[in-house]
PDB file of N, CA and C in Angstrom:
ATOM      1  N   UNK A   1       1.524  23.205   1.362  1.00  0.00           N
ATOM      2  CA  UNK A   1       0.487  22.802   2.297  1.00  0.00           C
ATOM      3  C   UNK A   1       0.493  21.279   2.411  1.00  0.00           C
ATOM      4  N   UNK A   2       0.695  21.078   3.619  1.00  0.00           N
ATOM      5  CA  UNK A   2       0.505  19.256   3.807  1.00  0.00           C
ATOM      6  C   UNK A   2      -1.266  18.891   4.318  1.00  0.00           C
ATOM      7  N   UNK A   3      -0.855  17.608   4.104  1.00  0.00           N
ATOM      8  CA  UNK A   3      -2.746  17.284   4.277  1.00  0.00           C
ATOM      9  C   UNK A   3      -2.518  15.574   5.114  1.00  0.00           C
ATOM     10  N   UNK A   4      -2.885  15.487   6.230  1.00  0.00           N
ATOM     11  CA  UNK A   4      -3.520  14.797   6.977  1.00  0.00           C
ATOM     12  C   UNK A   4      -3.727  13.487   6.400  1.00  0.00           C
ATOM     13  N   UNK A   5      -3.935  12.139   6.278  1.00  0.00           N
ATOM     14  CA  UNK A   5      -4.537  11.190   5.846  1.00  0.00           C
ATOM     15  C   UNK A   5      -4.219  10.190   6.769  1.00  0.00           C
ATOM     16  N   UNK A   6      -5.860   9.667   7.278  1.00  0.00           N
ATOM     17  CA  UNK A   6      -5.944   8.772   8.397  1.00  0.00           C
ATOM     18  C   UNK A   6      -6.631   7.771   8.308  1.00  0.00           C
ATOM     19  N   UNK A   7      -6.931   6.728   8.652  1.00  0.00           N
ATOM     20  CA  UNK A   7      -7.729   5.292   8.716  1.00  0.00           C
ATOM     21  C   UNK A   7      -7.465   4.795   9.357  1.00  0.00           C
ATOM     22  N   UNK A   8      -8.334   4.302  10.804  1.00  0.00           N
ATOM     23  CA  UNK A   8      -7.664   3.228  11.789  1.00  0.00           C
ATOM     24  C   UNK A   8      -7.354   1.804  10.857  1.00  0.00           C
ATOM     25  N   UNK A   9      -6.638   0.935  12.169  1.00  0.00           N
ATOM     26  CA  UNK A   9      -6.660  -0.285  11.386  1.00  0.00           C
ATOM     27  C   UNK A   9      -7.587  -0.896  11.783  1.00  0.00           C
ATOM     28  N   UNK A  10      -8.422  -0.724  12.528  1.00  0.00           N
ATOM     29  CA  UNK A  10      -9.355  -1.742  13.203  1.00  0.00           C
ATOM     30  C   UNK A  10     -10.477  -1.154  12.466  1.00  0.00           C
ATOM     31  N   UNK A  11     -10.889  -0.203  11.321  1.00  0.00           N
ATOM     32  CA  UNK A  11     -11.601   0.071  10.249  1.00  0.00           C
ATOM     33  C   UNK A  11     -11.751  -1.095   9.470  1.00  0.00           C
ATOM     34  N   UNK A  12     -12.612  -1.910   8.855  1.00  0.00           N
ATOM     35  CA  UNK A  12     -12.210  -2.830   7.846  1.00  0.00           C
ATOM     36  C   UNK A  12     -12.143  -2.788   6.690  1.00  0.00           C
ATOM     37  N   UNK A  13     -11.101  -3.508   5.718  1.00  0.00           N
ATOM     38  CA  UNK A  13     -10.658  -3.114   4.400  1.00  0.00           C
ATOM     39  C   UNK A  13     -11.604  -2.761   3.628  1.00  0.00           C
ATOM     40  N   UNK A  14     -12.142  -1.968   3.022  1.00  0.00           N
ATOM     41  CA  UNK A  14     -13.316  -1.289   1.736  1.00  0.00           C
ATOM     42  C   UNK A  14     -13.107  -2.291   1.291  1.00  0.00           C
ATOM     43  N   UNK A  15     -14.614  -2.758   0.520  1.00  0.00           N
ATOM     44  CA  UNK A  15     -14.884  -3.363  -0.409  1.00  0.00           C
ATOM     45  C   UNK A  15     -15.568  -3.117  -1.672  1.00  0.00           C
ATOM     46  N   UNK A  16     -15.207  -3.772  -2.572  1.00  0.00           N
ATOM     47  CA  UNK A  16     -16.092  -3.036  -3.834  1.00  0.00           C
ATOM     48  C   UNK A  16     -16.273  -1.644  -3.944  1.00  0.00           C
ATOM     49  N   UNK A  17     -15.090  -0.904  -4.451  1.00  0.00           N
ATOM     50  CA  UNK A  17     -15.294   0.694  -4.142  1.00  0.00           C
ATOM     51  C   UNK A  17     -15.137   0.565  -5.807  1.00  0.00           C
ATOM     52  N   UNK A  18     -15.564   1.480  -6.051  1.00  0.00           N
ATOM     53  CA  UNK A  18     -15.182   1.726  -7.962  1.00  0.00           C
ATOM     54  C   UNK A  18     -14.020   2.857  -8.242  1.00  0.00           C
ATOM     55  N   UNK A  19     -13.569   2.887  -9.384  1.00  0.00           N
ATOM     56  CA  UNK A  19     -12.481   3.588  -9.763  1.00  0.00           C
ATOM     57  C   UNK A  19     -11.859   4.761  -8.506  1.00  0.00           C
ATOM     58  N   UNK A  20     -12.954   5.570  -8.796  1.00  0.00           N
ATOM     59  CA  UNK A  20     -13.029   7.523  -8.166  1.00  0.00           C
ATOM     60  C   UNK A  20     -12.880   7.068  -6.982  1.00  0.00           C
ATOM     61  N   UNK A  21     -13.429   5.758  -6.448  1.00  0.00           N
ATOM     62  CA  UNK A  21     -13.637   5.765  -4.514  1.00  0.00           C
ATOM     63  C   UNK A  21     -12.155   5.407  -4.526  1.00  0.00           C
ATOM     64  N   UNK A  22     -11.692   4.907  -5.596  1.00  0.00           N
ATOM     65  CA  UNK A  22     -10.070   4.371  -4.837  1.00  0.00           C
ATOM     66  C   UNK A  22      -9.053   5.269  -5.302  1.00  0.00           C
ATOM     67  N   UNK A  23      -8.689   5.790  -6.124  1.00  0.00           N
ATOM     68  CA  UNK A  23      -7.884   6.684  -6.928  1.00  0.00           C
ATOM     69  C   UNK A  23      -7.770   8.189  -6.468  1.00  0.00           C
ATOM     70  N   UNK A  24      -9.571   8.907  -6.794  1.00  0.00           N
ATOM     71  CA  UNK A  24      -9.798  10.195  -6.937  1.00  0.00           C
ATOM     72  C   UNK A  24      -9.935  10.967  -5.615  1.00  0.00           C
ATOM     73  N   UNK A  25      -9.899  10.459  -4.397  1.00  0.00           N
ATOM     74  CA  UNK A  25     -10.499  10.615  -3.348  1.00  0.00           C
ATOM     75  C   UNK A  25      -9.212  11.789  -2.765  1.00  0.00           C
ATOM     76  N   UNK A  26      -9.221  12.346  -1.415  1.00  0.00           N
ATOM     77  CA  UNK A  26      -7.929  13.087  -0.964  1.00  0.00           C
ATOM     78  C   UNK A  26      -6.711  12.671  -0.768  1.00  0.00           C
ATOM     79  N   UNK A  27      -7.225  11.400  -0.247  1.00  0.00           N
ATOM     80  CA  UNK A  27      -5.902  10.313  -0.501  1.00  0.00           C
ATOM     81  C   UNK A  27      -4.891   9.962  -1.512  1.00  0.00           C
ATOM     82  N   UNK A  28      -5.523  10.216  -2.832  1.00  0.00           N
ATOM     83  CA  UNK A  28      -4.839   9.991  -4.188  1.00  0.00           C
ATOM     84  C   UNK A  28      -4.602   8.435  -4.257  1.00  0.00           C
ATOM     85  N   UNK A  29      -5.146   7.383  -3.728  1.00  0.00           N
ATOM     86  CA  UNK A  29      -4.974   5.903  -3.684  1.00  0.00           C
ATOM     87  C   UNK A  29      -3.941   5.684  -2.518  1.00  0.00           C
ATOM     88  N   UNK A  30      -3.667   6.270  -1.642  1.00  0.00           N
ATOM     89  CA  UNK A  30      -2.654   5.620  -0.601  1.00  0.00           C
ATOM     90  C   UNK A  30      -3.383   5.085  -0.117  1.00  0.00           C
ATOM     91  N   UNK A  31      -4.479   5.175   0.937  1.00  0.00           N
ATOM     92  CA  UNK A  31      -5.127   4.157   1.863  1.00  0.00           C
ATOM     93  C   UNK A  31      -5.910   3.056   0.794  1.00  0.00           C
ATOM     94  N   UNK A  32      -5.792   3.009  -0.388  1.00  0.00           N
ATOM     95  CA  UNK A  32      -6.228   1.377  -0.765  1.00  0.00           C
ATOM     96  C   UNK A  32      -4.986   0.605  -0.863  1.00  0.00           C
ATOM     97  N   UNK A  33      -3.635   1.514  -1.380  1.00  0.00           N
ATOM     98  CA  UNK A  33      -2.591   0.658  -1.559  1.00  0.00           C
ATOM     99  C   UNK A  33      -2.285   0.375  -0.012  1.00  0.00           C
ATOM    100  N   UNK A  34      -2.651   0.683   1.367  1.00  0.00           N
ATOM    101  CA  UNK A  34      -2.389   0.448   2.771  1.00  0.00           C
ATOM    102  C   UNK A  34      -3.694  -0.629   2.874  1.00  0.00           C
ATOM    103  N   UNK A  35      -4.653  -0.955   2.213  1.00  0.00           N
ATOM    104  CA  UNK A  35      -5.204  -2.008   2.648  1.00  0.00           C
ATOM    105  C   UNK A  35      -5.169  -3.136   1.491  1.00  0.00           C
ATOM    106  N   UNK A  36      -4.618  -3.257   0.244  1.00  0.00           N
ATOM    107  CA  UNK A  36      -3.840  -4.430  -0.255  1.00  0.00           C
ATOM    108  C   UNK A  36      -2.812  -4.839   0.368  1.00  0.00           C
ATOM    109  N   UNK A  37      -1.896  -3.771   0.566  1.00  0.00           N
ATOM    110  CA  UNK A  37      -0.362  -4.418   1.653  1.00  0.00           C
ATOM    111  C   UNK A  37      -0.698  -5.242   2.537  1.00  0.00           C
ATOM    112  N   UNK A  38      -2.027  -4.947   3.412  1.00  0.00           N
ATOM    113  CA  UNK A  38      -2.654  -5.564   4.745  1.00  0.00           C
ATOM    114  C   UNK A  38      -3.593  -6.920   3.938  1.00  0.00           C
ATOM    115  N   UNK A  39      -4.032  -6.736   2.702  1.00  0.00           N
ATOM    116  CA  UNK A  39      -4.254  -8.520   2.366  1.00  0.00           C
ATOM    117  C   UNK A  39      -3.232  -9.056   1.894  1.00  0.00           C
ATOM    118  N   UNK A  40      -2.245  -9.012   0.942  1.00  0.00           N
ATOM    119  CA  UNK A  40      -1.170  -9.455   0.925  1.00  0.00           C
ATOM    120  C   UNK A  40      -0.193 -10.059   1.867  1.00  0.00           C
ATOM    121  N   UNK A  41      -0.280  -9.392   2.796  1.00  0.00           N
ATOM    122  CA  UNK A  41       0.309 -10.102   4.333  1.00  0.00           C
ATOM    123  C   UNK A  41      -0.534 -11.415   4.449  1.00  0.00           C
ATOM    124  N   UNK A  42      -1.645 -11.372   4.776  1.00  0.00           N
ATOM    125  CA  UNK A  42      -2.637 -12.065   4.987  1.00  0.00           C
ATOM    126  C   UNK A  42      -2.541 -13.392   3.760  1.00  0.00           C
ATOM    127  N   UNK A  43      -2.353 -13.277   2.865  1.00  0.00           N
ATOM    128  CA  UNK A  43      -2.656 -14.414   1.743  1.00  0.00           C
ATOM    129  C   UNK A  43      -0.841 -14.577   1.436  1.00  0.00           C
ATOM    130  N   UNK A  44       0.227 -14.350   1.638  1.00  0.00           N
ATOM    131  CA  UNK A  44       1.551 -14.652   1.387  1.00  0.00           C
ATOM    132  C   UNK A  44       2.197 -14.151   2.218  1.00  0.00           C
ATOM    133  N   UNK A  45       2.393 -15.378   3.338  1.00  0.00           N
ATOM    134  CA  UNK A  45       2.803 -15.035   4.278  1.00  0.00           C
ATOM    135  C   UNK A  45       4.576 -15.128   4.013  1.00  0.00           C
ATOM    136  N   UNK A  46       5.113 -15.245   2.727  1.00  0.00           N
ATOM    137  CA  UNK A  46       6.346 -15.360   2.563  1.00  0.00           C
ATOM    138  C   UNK A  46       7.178 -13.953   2.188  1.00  0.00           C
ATOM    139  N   UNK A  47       6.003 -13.358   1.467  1.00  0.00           N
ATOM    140  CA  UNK A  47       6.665 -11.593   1.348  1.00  0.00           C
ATOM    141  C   UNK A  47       6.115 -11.117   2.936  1.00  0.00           C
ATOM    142  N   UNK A  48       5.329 -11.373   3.540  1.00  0.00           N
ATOM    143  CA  UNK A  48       5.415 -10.692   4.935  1.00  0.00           C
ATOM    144  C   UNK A  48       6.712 -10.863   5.995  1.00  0.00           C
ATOM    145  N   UNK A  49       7.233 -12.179   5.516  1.00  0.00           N
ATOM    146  CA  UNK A  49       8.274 -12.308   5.779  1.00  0.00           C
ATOM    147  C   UNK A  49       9.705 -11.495   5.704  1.00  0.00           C
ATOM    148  N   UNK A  50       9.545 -11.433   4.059  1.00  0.00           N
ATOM    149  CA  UNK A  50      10.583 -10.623   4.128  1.00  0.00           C
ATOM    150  C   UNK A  50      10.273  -9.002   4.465  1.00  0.00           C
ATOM    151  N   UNK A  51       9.299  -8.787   4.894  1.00  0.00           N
ATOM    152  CA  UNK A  51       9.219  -6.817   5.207  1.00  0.00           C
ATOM    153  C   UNK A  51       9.398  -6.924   6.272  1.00  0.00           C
ATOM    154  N   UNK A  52       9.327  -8.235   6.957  1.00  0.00           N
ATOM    155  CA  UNK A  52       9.544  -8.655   8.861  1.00  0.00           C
ATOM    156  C   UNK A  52      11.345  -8.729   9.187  1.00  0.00           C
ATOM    157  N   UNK A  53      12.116  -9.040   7.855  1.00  0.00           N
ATOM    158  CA  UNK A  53      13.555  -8.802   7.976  1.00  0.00           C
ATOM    159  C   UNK A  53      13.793  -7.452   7.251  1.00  0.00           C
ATOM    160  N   UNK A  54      12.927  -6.600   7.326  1.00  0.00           N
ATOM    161  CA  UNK A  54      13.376  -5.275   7.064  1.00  0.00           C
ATOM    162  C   UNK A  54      13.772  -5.409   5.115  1.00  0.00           C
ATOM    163  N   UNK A  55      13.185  -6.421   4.229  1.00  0.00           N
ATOM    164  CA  UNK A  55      13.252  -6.551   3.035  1.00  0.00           C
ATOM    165  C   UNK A  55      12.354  -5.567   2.216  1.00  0.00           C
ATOM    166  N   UNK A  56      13.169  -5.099   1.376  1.00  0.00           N
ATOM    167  CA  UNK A  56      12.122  -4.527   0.137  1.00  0.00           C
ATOM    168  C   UNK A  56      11.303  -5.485  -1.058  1.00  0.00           C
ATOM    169  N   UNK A  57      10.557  -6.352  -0.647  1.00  0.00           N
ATOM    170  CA  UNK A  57       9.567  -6.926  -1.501  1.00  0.00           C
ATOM    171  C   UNK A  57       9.495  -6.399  -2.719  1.00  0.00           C
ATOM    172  N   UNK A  58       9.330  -7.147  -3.524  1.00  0.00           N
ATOM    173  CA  UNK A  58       8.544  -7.053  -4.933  1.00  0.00           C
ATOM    174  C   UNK A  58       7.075  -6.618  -4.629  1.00  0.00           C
ATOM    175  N   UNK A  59       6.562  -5.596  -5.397  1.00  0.00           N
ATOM    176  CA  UNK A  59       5.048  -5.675  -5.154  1.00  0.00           C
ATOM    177  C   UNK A  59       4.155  -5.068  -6.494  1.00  0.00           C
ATOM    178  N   UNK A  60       3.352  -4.819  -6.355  1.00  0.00           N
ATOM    179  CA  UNK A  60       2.544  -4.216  -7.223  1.00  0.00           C
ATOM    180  C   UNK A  60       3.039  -3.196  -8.570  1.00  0.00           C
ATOM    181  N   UNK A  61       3.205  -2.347  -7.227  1.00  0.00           N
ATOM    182  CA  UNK A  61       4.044  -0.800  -7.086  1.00  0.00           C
ATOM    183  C   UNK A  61       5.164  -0.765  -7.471  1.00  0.00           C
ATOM    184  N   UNK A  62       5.358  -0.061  -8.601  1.00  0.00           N
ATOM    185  CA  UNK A  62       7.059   0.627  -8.944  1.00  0.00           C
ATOM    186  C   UNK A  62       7.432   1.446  -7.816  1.00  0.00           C
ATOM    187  N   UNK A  63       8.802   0.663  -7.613  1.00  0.00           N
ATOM    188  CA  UNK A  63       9.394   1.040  -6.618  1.00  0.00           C
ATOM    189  C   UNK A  63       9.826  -0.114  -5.796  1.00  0.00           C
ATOM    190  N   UNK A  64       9.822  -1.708  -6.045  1.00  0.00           N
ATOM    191  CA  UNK A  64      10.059  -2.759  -5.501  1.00  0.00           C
ATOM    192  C   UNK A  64      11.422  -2.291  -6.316  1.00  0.00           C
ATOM    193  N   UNK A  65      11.812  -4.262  -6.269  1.00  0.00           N
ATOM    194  CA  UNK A  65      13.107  -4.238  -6.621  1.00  0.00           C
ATOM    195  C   UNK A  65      12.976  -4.402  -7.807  1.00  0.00           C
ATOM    196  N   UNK A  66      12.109  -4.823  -8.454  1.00  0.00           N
ATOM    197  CA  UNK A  66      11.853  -4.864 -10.425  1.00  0.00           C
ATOM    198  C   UNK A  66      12.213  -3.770 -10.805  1.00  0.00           C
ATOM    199  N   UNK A  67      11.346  -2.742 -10.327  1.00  0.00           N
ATOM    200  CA  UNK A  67      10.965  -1.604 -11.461  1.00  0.00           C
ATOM    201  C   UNK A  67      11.692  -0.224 -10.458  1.00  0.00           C
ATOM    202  N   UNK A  68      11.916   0.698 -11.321  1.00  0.00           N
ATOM    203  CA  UNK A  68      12.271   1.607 -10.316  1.00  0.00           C
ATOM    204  C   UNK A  68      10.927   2.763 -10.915  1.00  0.00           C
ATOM    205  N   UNK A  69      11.489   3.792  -9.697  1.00  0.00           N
ATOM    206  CA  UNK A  69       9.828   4.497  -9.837  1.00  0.00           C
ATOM    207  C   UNK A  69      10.932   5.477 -10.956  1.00  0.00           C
ATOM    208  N   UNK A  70       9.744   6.098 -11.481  1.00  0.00           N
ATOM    209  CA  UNK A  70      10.052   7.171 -12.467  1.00  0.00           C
ATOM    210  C   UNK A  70       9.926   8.271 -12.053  1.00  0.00           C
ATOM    211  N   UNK A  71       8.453   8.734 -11.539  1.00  0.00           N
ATOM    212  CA  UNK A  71       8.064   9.611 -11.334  1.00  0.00           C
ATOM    213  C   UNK A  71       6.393   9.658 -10.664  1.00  0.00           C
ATOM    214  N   UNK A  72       5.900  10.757  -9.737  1.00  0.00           N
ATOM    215  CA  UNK A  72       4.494  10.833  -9.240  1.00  0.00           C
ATOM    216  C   UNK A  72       4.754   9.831  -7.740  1.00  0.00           C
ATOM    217  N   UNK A  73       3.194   9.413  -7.546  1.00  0.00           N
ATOM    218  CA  UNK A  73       3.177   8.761  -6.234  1.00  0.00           C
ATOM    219  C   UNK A  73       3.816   7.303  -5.984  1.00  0.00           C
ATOM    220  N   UNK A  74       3.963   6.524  -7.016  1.00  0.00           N
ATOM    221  CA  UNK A  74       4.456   5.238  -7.287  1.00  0.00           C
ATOM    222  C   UNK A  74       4.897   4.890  -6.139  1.00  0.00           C
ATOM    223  N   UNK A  75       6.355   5.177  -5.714  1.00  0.00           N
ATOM    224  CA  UNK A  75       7.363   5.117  -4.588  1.00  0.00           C
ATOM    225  C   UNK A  75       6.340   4.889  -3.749  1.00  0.00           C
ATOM    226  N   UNK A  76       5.805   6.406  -3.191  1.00  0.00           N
ATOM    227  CA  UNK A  76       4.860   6.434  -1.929  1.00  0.00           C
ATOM    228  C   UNK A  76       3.824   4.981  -1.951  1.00  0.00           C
ATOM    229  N   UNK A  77       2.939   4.643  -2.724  1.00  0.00           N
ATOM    230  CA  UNK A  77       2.237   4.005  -2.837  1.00  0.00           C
ATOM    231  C   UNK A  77       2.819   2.455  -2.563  1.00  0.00           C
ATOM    232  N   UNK A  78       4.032   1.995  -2.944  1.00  0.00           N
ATOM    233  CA  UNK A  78       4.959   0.684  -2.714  1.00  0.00           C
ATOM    234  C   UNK A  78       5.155   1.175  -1.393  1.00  0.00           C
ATOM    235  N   UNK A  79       5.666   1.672  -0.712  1.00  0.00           N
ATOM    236  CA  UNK A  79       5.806   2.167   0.278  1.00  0.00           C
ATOM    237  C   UNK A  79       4.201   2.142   1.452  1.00  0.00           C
ATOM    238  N   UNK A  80       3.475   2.483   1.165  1.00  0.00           N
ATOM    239  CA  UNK A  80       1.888   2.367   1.471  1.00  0.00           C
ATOM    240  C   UNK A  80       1.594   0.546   1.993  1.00  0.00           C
ATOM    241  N   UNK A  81       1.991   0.098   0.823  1.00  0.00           N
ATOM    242  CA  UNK A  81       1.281  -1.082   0.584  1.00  0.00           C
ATOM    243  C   UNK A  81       2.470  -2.172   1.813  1.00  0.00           C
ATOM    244  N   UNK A  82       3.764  -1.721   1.493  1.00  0.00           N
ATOM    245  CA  UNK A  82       4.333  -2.361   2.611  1.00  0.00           C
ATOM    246  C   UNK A  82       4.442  -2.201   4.027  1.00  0.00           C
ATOM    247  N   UNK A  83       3.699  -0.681   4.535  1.00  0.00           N
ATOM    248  CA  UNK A  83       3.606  -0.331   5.642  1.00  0.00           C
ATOM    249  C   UNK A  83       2.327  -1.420   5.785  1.00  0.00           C
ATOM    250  N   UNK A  84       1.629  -1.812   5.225  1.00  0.00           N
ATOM    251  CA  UNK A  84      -0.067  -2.873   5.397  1.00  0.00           C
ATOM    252  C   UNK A  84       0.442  -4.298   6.037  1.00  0.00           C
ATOM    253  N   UNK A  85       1.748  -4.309   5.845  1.00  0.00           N
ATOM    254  CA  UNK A  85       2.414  -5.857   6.252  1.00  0.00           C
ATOM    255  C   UNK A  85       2.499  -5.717   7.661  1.00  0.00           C
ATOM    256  N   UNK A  86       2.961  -4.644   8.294  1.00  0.00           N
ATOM    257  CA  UNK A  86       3.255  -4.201   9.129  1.00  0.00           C
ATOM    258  C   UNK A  86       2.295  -4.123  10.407  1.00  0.00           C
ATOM    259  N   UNK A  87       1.751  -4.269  10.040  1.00  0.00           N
ATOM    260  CA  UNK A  87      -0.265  -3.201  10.585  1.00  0.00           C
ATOM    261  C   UNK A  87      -0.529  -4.872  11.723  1.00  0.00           C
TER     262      UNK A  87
END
């Protein structure tokens, strides 16, 4: 079964959410890691750069070029956060 997950961008980034609002929710943390990607752009404009030449950034998230993912959402979530550059 697949499941849906939506947020405009013209929504504005949550603030002050606690653990469960960011983690536990249906999302499983993708739409917070899609609105760090979208401040990160915003405050370093030099990794926005490189996701603008089609670069895989370093980020948070296992799954940059440091760390490789192991296992679970990791990937997705690096992935999340660099689609926010994008936005």
């Amino acid at each position: 079964m697949s499941t849906m997950i939506k947020r405009s961008i013209f929504e504005p980034i949550r603030e002050n959410l606690n653990w469960e609002e960011k983690w536990r929710q249906n999302d499983h943390g993708l739409i917070i890691c899609w609105e760090v990607g979208r401040k990160l752009r915003d405050e370093n404009p030099e990794i926005a750069q490189k996701v603008a030449n089609d670069e895989l950034p370093t980020l948070p998230w296992k799954g940059g070029l440091d760390k490789p993912t192991k296992k679970g959402l990791g990937g997705l979530k690096f992935l999340m956060q660099q689609v926010g550059f994008n936005d």
